[in-house]
Each structure stands twice: as structure tokens, then as C-alpha cells.
Protein backbone atom coordinates (compact mmCIF):
# COMPACT_ATOMS: atom_id res chain seq x y z
CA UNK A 1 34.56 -27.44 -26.38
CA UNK A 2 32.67 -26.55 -23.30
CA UNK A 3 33.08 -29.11 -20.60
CA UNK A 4 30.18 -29.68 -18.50
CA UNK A 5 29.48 -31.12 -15.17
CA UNK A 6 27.11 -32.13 -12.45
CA UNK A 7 26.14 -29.01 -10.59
CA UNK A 8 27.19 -29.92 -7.16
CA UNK A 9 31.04 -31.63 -8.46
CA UNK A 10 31.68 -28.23 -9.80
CA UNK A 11 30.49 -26.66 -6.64
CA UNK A 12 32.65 -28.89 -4.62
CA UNK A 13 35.89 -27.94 -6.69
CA UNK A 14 34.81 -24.24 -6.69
CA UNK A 15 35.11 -24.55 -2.88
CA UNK A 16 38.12 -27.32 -3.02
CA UNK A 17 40.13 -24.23 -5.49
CA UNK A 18 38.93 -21.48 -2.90
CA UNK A 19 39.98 -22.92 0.42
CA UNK A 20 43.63 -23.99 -1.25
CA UNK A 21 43.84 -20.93 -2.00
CA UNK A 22 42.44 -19.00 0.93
CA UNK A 23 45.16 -21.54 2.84
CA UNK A 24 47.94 -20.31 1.08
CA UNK A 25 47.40 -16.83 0.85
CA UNK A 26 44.58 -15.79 2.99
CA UNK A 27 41.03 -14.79 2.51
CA UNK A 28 41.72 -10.92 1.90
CA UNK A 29 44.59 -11.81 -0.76
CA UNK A 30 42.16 -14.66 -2.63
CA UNK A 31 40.09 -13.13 -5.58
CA UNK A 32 37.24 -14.60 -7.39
CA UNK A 33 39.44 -14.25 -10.55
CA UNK A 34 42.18 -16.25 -8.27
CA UNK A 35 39.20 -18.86 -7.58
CA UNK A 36 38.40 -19.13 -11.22
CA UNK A 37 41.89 -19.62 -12.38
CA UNK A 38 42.46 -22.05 -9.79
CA UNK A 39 39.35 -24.43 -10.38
CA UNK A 40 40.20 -23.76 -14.73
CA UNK A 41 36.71 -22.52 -15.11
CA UNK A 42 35.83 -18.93 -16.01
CA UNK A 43 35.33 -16.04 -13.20
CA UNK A 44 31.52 -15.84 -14.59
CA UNK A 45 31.25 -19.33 -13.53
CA UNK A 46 32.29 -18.89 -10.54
CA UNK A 47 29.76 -15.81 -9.94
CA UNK A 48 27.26 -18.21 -11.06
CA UNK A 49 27.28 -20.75 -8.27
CA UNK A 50 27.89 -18.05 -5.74
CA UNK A 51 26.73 -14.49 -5.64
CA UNK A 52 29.71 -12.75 -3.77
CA UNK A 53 32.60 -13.45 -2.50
CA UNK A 54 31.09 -13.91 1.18
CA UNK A 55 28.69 -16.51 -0.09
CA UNK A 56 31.93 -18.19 -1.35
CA UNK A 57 33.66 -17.70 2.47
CA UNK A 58 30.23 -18.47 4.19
CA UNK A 59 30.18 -22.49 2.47
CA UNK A 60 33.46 -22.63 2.64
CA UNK A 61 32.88 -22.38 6.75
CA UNK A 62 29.99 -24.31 6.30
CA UNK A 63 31.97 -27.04 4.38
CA UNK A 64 34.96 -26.96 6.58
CA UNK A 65 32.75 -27.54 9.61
CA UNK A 66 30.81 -30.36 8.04
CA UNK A 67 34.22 -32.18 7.65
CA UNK A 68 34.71 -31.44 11.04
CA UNK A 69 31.89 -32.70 12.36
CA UNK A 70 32.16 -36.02 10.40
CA UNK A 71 35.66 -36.73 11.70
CA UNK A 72 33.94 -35.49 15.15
CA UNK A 73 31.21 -38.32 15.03
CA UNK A 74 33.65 -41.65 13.83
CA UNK A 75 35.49 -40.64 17.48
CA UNK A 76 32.24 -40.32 19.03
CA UNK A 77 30.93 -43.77 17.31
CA UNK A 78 34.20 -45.50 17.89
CA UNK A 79 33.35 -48.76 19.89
CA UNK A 80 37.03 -49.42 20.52
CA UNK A 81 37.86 -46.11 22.33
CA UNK A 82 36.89 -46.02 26.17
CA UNK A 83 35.39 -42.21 27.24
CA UNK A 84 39.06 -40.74 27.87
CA UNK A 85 40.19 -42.01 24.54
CA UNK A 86 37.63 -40.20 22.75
CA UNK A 87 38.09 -37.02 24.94
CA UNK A 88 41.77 -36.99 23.92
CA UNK A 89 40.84 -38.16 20.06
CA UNK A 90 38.16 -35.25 20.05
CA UNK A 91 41.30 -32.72 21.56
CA UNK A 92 43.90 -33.85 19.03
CA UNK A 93 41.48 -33.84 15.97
CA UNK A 94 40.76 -30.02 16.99
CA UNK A 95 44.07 -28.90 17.54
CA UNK A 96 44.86 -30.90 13.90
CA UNK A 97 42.14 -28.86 12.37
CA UNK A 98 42.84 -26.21 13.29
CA UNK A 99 46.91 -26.05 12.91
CA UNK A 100 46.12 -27.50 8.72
CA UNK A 101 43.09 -24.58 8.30
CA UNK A 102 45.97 -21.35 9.79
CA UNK A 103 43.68 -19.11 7.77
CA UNK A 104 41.61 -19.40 10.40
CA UNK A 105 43.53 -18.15 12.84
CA UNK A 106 44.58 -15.24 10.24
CA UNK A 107 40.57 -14.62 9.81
CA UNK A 108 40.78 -13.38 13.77
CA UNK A 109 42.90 -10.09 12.41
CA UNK A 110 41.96 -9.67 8.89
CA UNK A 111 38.20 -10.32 8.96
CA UNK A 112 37.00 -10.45 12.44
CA UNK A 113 32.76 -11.07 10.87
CA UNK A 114 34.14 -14.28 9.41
CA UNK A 115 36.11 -15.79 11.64
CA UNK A 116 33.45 -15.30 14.19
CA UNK A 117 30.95 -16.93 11.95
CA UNK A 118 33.68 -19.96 12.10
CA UNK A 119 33.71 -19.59 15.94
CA UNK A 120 30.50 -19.99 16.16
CA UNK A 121 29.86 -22.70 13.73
CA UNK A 122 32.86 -25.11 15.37
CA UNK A 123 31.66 -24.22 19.09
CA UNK A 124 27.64 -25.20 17.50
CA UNK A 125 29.14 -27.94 16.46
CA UNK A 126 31.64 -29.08 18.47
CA UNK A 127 28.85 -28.48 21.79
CA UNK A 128 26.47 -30.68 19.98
CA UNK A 129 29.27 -33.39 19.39
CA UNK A 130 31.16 -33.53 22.62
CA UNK A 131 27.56 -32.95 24.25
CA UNK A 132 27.17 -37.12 23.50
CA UNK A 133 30.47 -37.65 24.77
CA UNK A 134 29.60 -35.72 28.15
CA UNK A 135 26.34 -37.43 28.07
CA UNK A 136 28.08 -40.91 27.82
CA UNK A 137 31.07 -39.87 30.03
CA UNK A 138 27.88 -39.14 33.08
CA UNK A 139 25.92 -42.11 32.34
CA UNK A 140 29.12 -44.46 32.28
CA UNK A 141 30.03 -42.65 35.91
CA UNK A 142 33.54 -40.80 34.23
CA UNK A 143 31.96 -37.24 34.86
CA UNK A 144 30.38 -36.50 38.40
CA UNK A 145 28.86 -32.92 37.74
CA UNK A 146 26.13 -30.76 37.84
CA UNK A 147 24.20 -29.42 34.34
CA UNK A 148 27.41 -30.97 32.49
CA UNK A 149 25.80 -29.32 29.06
CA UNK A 150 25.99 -25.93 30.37
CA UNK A 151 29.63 -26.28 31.63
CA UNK A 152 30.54 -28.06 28.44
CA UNK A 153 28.82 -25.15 26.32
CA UNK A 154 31.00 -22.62 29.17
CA UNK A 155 34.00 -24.92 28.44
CA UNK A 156 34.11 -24.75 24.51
CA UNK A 157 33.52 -21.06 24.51
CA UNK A 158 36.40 -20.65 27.00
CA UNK A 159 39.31 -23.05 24.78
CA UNK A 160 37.87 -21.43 21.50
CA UNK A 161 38.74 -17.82 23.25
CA UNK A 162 41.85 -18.77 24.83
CA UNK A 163 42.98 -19.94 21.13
CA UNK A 164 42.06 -16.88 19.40
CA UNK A 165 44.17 -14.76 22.35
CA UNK A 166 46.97 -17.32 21.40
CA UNK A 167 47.28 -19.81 24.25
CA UNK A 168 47.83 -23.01 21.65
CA UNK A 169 49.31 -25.67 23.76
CA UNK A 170 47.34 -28.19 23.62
CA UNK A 171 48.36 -29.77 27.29
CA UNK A 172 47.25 -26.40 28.10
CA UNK A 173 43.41 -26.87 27.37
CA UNK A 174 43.89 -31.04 28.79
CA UNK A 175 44.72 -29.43 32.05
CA UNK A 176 41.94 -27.02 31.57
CA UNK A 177 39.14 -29.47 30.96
CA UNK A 178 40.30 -32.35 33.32
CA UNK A 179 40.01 -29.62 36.10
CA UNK A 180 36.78 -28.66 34.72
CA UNK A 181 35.04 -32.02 34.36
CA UNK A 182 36.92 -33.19 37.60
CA UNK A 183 38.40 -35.99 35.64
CA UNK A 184 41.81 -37.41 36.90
CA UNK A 185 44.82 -35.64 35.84
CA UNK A 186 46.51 -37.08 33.06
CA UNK A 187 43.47 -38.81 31.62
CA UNK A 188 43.53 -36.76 28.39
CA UNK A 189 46.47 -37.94 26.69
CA UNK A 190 47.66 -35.02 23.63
């Protein structure tokens, strides 16, 4: 007996079977038949809620980055944390993300279209995010610069680049964006 469910739960274990399995054996190695058998649901239905297999990588980004992103904003809206609290919150949740999602990092070799389309989605993000923070960090007196967006938007570029070449210490990029922001050293704690 056929088993049916709301549209959008089926969706979100379509995309819960793909990214397990895109995790443990990459994007190029993951099938839609691998999908299918993964989620228990035919490779038709799969085809059904999306079109290709790109359209299957493309929410998947767009998922992964929404998750970000929420994470992103409980820092941001965190009344307890002072302005280098959430800096260092906002650095560790990254390099967290980033080290549980290594497909990611695979995606820089194996398909260089998507992982830019990641890129750019988690540097979007992650400039419209920290932008509050920066905005917060000037008004509160932490961050004495000039056009703080644009060397935020310079800044995230940078670490995002600087990852991908494979510089992935994290006390790296604190250095990196103390000296940038002209904050004191050791006020981002990884």
C-alpha cells in the first residue's frame, strides 16, 4: 500500500537522504537511484520533486545555508553574549559547519560550479549576518573604522578563499580579522 505524505515532509527527507549521502560519499559518487534508496521511496519520486540532479544539489545549498543562517541569527540575537562573544560564537559555528559538511570542501575539486554557488551563498549570507554584528560592534564603540560593510564584505571573501586554498586554522582567520577590524588581540576566543 502506497504511503503518502505532505509534499514538503517528503521534500525535506528527499534532501535529509541526499545530503547523508552526498556527506559520506560525495556529490559525484551520490546517484538519484542512491537518493531514492536512501529516502525508501522510488527513483521516479524522487525525479518528481526535483527535475535533475542539480536542482537536487542547488536546495540542498540552499537548505544547508538556511540552517546556517538560523544558527547565525540566535548568536546575533543572543542578549547574554557581549560583541566579542558573538564574533568568536559566529567564528566557531563556521569552522563547525564547515568541518561536519567536508563535502564541501570536496565540491572545490570535484565540481568547482557548485561549490562556488555554496561560496557565494555562505559569503551572501554570512555578509548580511555579521553585517548586524559590525553594525552593533560600531555603534557600541568595539570597531573604530571606516565603511566597516565594505571591509567586512573584503573580509569574508578573503577567509572563504584562504579556506578553499587550505589555510583551516581557525586562530589563523582570529588573527586575521582582529587585525582587520583593529580589535585587541586575543579578543576572539576559538
Amino acid at each position: 500500500m502506497r504511503i503518502s505524505k505532505d509534499p514538503q515532509v517528503r521534500k525535506r527527507e528527499i534532501l535529509a537522504a541526499a545530503g547523508k549521502l552526498f556527506e559520506k560519499y560525495g556529490i559525484d559518487k551520490t546517484s538519484m537511484s542512491d537518493v531514492a534508496k536512501e529516502a525508501d521511496i522510488t527513483k521516479g519520486l524522487v525525479y518528481y520533486y526535483f527535475k535533475s540532479k542539480e536542482e537536487l544539489i542547488e536546495e540542498a545549498v540552499k537548505n544547508f545555508v538556511f540552517e546556517s543562517e538560523l544558527a547565525l541569527k540566535n548568536i546575533i540575537q543572543a542578549d547574554t553574549m557581549n560583541f566579542y562573544s558573538k564574533l568568536s560564537e559566529m567564528l566557531r559555528l563556521y569552522f563547525l559547519t564547515i568541518s561536519k559538511n567536508l563535502s564541501i570542501n570536496a565540491l572545490a575539486k570535484t565540481n568547482p560550479g557548485v561549490y562556488e554557488l555554496v561560496k557565494r551563498s555562505l559569503c551572501r549570507s554570512a555578509l548580511d549576518l555579521a553585517g548586524v554584528l559590525i553594525d552593533e560592534g560600531v555603534m557600541n564603540g568595539n570597531i573604530s573604522i571606516s565603511h566597516p560593510r565594505h571591509v567586512l564584505s573584503i573580509l569574508i571573501g578573503g577567509i572563504a578563499d584562504l579556506y578553499s586554498q587550505g589555510v583551516q586554522d581557525p586562530k589563523i582567520f582570529a588573527e586575521i580579522i582582529e587585525q582587520t577590524l583593529h580589535l585587541p588581540k586575543g579578543s576572539i576566543k576559538i
